[in-house]
Protein backbone atom coordinates (compact mmCIF):
# COMPACT_ATOMS: atom_id res chain seq x y z
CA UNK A 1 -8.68 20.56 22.52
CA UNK A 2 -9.66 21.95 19.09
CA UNK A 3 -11.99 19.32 16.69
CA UNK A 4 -12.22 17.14 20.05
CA UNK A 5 -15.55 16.14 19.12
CA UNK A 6 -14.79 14.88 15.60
CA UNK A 7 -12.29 12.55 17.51
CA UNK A 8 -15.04 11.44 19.86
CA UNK A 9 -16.63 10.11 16.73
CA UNK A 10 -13.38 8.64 14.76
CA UNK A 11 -13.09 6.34 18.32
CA UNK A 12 -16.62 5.87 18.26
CA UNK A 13 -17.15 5.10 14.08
CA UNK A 14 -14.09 2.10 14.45
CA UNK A 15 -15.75 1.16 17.53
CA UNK A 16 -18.46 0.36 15.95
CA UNK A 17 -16.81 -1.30 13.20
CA UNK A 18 -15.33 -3.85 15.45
CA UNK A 19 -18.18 -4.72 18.07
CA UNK A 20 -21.54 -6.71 17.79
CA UNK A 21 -23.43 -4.83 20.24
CA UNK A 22 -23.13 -1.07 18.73
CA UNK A 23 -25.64 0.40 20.48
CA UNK A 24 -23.33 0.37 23.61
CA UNK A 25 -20.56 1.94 22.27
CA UNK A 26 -19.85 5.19 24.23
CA UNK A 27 -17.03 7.78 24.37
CA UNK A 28 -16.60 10.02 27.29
CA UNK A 29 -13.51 12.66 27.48
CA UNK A 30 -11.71 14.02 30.62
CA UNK A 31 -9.27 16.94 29.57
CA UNK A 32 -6.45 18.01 32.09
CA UNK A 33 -4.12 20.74 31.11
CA UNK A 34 -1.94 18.38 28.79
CA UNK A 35 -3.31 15.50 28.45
CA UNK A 36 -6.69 14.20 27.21
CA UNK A 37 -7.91 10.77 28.13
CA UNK A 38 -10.81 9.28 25.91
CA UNK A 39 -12.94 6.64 27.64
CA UNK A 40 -14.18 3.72 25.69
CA UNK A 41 -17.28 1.98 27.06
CA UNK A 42 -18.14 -1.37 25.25
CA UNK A 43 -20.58 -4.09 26.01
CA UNK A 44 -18.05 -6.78 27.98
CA UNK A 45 -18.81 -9.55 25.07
CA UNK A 46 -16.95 -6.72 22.89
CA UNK A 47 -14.02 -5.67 25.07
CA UNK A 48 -11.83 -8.68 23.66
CA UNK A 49 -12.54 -7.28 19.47
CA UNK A 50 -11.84 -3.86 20.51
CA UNK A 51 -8.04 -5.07 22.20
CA UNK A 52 -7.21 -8.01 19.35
CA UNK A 53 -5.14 -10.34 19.39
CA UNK A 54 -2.05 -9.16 21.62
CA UNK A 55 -3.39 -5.96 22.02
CA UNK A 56 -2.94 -4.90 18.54
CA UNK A 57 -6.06 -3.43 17.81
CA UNK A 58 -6.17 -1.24 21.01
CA UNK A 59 -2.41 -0.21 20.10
CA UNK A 60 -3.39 0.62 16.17
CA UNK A 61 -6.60 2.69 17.71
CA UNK A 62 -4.06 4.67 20.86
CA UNK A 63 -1.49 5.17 17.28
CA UNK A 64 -4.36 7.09 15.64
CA UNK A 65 -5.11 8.96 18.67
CA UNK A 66 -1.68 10.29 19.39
CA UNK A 67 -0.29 11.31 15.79
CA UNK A 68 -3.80 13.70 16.53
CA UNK A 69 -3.27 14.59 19.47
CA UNK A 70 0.86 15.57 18.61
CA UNK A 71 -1.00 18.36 16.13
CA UNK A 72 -2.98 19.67 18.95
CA UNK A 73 0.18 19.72 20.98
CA UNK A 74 -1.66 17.42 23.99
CA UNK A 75 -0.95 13.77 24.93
CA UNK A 76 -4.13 11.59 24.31
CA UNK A 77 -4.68 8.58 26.32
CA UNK A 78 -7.56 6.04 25.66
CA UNK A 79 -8.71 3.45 27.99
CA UNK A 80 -11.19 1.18 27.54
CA UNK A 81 -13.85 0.42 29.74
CA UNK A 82 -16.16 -2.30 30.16
């Protein structure tokens, strides 16, 4: 997927943002034929500021994703891992 690394690090940069422990931030892809899933690796004291409250964060983060992923003509998935 064409300027997958530069959305490696948008997920990583808000990451950050959000989190306490930064240095344990980490963003592995796995890229099928149409889709692309992005893993997101936190520290587990993190996991609950990277969802939010009802999941909003995590939603406003997998919105991002996918209105980038629509240009590239692949579906973009992102699950976060603790």
């Amino acid at each position: 997927m064409k300027g997958a690394k530069s959305m490696e690090k948008l997920i990583e940069a808000i990451a950050k943002t959000l989190v306490d422990n930064q240095d344990n931030v980490d963003v592995k892809k796995i890229e099928g034929e149409s889709t692309v899933v992005y893993e997101l690796r936190v520290d587990k004291s993190d996991v609950g500021k990277i969802i939010g409250k009802k999941g909003n964060t995590a939603r406003a983060i997998r919105t991002i994703l996918n209105a980038a992923g629509r240009r590239a003509g692949k579906k973009v998935m992102l699950e976060i891992i603790e």
